[in-house]
PDB file of N, CA and C in Angstrom:
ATOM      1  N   UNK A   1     144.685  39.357  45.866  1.00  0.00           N
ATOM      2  CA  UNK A   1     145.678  39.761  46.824  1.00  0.00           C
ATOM      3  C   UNK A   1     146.901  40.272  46.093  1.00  0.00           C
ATOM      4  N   UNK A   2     147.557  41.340  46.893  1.00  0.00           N
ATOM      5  CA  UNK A   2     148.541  41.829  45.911  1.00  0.00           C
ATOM      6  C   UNK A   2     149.561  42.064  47.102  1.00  0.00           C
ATOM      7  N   UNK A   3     150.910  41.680  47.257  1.00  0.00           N
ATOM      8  CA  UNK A   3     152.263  41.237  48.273  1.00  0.00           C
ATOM      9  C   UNK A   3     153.468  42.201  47.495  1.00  0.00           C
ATOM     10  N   UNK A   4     153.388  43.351  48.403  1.00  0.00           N
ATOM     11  CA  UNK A   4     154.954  44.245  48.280  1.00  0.00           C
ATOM     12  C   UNK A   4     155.664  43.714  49.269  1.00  0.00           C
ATOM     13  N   UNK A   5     157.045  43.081  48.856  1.00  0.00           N
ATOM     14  CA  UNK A   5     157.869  43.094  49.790  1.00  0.00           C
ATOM     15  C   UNK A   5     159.019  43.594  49.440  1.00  0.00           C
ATOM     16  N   UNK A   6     159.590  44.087  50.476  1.00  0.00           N
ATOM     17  CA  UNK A   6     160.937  45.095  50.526  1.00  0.00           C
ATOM     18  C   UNK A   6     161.712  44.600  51.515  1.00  0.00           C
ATOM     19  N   UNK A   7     163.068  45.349  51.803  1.00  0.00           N
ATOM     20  CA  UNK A   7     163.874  44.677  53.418  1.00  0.00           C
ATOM     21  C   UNK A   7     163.428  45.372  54.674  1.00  0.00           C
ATOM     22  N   UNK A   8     162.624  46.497  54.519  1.00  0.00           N
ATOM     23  CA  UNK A   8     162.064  47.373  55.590  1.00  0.00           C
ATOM     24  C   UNK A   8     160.417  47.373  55.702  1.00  0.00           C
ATOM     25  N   UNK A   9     159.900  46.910  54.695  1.00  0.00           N
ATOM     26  CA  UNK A   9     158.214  46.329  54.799  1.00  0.00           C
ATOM     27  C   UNK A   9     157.701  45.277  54.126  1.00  0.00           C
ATOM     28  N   UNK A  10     156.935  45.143  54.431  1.00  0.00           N
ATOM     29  CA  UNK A  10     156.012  44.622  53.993  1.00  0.00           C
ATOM     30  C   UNK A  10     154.635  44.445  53.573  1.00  0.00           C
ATOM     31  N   UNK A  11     153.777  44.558  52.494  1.00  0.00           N
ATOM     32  CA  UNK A  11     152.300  44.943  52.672  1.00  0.00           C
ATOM     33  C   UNK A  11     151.723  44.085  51.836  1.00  0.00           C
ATOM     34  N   UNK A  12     150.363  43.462  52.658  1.00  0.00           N
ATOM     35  CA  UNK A  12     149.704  42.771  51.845  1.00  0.00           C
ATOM     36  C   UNK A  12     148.296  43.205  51.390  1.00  0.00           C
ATOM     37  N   UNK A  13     147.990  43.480  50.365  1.00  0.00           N
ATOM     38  CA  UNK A  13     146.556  43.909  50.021  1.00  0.00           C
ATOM     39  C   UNK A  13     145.416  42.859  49.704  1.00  0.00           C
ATOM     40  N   UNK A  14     144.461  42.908  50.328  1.00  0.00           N
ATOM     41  CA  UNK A  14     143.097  42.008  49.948  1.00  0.00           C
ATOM     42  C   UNK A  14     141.970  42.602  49.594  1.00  0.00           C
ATOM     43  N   UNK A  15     141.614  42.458  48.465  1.00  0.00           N
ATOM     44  CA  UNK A  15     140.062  42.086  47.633  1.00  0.00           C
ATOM     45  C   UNK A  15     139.161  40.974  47.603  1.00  0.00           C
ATOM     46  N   UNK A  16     137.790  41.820  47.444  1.00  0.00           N
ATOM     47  CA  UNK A  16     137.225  41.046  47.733  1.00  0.00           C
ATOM     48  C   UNK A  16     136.084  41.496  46.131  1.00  0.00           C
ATOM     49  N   UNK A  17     136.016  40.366  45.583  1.00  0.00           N
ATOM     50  CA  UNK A  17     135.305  40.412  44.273  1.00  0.00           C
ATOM     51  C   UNK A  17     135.586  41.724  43.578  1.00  0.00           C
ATOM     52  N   UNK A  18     137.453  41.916  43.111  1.00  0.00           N
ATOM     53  CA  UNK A  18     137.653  43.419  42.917  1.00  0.00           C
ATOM     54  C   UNK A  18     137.877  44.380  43.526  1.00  0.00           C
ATOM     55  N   UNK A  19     136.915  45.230  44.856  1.00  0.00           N
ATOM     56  CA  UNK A  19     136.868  45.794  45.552  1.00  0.00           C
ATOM     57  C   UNK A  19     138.120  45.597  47.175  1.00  0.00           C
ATOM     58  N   UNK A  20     138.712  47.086  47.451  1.00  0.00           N
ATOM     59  CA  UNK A  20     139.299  46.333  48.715  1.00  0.00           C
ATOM     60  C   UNK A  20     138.428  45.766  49.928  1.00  0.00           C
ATOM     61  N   UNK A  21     139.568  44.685  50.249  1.00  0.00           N
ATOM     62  CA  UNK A  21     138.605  44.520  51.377  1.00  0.00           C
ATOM     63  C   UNK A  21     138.819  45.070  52.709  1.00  0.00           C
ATOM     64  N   UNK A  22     137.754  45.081  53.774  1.00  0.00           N
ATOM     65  CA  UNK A  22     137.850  45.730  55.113  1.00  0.00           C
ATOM     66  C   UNK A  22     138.762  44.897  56.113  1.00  0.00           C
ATOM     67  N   UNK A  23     140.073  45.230  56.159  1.00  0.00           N
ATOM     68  CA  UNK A  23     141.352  44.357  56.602  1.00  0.00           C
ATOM     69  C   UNK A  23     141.240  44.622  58.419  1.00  0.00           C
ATOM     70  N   UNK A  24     140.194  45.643  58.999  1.00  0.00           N
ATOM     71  CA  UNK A  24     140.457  46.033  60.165  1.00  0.00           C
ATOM     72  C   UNK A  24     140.417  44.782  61.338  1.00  0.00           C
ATOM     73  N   UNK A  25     139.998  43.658  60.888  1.00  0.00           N
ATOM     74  CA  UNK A  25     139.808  42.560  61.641  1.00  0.00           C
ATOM     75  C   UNK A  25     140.572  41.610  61.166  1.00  0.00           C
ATOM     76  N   UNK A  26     141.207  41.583  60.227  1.00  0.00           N
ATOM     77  CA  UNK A  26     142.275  40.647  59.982  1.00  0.00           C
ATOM     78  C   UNK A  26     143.435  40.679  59.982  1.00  0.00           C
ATOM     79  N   UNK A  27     144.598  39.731  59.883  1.00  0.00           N
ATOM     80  CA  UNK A  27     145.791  39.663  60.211  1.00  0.00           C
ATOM     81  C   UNK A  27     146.174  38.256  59.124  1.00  0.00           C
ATOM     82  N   UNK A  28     147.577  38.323  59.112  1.00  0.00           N
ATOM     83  CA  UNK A  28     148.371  37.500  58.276  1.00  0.00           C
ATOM     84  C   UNK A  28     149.416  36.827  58.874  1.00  0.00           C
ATOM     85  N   UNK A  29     149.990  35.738  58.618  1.00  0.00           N
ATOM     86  CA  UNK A  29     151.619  35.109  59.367  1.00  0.00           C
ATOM     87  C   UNK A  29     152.044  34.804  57.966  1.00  0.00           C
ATOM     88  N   UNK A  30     153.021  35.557  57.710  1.00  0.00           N
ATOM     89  CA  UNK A  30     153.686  35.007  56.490  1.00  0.00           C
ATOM     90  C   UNK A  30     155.075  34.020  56.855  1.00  0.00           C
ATOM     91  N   UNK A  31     155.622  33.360  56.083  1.00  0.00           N
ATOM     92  CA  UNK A  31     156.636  32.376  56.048  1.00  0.00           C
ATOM     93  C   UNK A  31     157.449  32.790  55.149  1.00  0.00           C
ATOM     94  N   UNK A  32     158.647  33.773  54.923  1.00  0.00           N
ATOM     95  CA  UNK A  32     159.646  33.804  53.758  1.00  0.00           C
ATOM     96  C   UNK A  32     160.640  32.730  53.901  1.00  0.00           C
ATOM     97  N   UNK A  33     160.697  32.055  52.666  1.00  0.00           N
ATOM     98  CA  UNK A  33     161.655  31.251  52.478  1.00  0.00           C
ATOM     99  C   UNK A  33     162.727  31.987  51.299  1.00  0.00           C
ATOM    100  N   UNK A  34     163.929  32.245  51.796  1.00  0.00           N
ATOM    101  CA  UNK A  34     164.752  32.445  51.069  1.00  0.00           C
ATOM    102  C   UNK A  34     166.064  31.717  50.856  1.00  0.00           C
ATOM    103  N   UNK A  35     166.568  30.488  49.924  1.00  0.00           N
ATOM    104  CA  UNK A  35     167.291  29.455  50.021  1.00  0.00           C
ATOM    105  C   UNK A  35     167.077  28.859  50.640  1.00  0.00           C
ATOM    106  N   UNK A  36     167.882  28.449  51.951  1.00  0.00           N
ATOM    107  CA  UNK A  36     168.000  27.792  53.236  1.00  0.00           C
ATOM    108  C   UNK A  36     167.320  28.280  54.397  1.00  0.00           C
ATOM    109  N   UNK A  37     167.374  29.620  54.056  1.00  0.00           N
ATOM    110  CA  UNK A  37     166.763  30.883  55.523  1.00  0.00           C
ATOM    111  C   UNK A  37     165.567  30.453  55.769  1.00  0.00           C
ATOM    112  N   UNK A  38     164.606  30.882  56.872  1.00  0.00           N
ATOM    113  CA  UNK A  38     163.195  30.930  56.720  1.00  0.00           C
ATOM    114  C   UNK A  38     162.676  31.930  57.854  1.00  0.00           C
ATOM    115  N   UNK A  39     162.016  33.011  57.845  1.00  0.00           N
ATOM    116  CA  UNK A  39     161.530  34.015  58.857  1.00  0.00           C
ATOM    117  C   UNK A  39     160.513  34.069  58.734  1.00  0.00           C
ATOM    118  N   UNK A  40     159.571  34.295  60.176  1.00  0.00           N
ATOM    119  CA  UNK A  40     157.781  34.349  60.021  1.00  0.00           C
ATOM    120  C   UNK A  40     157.295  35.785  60.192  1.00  0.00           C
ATOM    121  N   UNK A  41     157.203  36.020  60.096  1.00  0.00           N
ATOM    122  CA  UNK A  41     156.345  37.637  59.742  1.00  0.00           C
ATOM    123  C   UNK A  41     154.540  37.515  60.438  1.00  0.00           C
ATOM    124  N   UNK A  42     154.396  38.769  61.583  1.00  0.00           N
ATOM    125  CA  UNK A  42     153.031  38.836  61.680  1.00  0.00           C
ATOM    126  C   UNK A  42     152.709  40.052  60.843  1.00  0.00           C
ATOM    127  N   UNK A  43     151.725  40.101  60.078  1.00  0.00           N
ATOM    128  CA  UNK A  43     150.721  41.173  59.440  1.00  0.00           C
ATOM    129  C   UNK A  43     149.831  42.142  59.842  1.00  0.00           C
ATOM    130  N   UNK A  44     149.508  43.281  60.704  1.00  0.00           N
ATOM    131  CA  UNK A  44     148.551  43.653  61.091  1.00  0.00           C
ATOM    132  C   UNK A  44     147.826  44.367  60.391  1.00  0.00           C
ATOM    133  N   UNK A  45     147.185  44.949  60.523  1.00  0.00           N
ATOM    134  CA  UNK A  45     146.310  46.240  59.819  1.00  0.00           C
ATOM    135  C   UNK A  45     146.998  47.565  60.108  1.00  0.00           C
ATOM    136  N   UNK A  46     146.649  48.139  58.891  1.00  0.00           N
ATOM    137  CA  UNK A  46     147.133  49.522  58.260  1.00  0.00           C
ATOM    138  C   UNK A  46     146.510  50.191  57.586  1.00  0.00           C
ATOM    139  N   UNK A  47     145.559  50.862  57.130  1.00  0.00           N
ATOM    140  CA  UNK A  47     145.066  51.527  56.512  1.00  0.00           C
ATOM    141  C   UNK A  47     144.041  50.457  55.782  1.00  0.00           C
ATOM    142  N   UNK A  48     144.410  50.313  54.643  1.00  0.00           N
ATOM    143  CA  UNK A  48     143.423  49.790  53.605  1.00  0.00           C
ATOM    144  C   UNK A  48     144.945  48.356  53.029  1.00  0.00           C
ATOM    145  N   UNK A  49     145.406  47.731  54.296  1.00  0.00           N
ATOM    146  CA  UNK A  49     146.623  47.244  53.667  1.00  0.00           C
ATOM    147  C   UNK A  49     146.947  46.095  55.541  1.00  0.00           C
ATOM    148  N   UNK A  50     147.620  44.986  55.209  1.00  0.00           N
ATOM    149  CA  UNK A  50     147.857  44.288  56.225  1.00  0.00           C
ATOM    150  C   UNK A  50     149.608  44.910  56.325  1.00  0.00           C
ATOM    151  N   UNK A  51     150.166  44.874  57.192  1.00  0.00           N
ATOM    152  CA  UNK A  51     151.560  45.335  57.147  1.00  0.00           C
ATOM    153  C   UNK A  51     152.709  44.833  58.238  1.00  0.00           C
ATOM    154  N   UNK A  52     153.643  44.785  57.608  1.00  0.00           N
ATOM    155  CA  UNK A  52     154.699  44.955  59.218  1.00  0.00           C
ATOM    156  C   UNK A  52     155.882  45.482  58.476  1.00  0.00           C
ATOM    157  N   UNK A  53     156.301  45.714  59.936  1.00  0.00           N
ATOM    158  CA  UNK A  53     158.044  46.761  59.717  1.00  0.00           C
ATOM    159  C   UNK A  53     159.141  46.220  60.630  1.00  0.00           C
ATOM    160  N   UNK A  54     160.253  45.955  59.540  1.00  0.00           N
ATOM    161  CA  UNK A  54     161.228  45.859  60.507  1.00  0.00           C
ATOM    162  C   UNK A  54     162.338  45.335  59.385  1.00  0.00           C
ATOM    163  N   UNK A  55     162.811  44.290  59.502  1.00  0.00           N
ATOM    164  CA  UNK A  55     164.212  43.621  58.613  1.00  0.00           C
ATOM    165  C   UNK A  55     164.076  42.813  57.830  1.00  0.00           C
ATOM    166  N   UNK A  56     163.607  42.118  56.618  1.00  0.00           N
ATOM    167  CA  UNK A  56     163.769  41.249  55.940  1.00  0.00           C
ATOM    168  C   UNK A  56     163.988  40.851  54.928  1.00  0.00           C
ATOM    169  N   UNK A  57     164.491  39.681  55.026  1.00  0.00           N
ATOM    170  CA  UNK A  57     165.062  38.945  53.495  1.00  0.00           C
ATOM    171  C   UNK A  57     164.382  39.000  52.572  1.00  0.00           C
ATOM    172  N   UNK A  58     164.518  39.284  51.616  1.00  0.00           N
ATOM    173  CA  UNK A  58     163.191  39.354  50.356  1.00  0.00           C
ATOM    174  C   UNK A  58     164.107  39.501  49.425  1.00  0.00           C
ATOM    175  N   UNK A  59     164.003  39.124  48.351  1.00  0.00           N
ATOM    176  CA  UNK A  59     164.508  39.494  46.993  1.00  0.00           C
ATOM    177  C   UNK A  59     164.232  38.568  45.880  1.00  0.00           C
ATOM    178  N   UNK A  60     165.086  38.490  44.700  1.00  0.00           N
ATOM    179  CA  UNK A  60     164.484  37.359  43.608  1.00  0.00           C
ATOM    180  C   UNK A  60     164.489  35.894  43.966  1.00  0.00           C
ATOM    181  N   UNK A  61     163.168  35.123  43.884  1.00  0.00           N
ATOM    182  CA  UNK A  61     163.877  33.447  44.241  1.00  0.00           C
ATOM    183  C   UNK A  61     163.436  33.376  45.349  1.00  0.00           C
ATOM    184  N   UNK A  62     163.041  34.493  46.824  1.00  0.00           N
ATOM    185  CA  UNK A  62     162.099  34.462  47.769  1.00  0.00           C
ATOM    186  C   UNK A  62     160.774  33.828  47.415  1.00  0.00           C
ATOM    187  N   UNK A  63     160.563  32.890  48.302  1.00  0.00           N
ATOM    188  CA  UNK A  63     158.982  32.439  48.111  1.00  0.00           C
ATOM    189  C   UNK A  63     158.320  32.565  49.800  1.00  0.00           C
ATOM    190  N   UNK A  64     156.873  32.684  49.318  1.00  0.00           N
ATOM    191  CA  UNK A  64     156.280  33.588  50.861  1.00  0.00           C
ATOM    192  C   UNK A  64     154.973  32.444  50.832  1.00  0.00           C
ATOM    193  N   UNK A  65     154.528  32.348  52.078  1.00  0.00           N
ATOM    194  CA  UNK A  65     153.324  31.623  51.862  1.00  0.00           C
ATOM    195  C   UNK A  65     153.123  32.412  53.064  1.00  0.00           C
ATOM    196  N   UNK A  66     151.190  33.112  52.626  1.00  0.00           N
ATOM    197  CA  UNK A  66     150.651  33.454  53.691  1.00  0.00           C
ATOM    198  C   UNK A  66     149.353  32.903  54.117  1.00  0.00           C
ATOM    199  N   UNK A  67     149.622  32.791  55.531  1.00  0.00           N
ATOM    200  CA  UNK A  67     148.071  32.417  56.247  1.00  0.00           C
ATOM    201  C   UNK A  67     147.956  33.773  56.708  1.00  0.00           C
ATOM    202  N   UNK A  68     146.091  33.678  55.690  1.00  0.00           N
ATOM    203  CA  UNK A  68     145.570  35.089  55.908  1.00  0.00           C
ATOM    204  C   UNK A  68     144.349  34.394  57.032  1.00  0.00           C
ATOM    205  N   UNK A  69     143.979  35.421  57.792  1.00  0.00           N
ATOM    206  CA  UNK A  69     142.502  35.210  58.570  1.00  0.00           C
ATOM    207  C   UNK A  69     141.513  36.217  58.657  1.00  0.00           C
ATOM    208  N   UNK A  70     140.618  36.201  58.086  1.00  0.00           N
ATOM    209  CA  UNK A  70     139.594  37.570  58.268  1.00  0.00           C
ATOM    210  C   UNK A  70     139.035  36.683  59.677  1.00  0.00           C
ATOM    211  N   UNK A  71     138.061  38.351  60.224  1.00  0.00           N
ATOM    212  CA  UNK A  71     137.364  37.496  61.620  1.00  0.00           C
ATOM    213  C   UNK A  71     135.742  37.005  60.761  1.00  0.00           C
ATOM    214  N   UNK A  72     135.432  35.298  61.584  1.00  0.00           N
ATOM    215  CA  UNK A  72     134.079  35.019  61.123  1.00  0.00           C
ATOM    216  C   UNK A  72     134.250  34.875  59.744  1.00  0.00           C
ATOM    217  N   UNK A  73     135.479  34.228  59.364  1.00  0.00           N
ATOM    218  CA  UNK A  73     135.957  33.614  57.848  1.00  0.00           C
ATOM    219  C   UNK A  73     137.401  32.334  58.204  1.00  0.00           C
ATOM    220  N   UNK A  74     137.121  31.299  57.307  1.00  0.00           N
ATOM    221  CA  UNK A  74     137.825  30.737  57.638  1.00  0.00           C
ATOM    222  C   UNK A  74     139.241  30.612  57.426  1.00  0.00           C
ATOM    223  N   UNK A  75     140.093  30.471  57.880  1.00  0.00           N
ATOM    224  CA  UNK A  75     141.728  31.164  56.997  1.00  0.00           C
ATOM    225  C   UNK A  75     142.264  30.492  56.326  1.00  0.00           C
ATOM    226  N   UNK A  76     142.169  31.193  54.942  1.00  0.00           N
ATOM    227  CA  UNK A  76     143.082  30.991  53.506  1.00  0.00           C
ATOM    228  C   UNK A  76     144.489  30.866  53.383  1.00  0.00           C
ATOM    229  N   UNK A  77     144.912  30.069  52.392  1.00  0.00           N
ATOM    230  CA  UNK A  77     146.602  30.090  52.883  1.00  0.00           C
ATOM    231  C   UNK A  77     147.124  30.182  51.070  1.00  0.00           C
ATOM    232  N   UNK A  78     148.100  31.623  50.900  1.00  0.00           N
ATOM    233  CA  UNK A  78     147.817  31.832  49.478  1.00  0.00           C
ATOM    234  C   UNK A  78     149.814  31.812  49.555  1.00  0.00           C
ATOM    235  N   UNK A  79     150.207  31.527  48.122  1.00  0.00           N
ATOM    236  CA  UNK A  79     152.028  31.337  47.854  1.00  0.00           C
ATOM    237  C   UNK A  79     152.154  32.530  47.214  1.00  0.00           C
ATOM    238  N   UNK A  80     153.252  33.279  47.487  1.00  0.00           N
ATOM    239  CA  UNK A  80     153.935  33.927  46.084  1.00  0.00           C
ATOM    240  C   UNK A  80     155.555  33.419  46.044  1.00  0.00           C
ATOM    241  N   UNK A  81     155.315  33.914  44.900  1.00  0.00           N
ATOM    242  CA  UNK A  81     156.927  34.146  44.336  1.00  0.00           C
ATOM    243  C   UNK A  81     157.678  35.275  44.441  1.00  0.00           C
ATOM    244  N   UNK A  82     158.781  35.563  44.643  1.00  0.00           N
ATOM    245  CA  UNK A  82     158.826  36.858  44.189  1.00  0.00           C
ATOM    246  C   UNK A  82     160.182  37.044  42.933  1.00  0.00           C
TER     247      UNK A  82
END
């Protein structure tokens, strides 16, 4: 999995043994914690990429935890840093 975050997006990429994976059935809820703050983020599908748009906190010292769900898989729950 590979997590761009910016203050105007967000994108999360998933592989699957290397290869991307087929995101058209899945979705994400991310959790940014930044200091004290905390905002939840839904993920949808985008291309070859889970995504959303709009305002957020992100920068150094942000930590994100996402619950990912493919459909007919059970949902993974992965941290970053940023």
């Amino acid at each position: 999995m590979r997590l761009l975050a910016k203050p105007a997006a967000i994108q999360l990429y998933l592989r699957d043994h290397g290869k991307p994976a087929d995101v058209s059935k899945a979705s994400a809820k991310l959790t940014l914690l930044t200091g004290t703050e905390k905002q939840e983020v839904e993920l949808k599908p985008a291309g070859d990429k889970l995504e959303a748009t709009g305002t957020f906190k992100v920068g150094p010292g942000t930590k994100v935890v996402a619950l990912v769900t493919i459909a007919g898989k059970p949902a993974g729950t992965v941290r970053f840093a940023l």
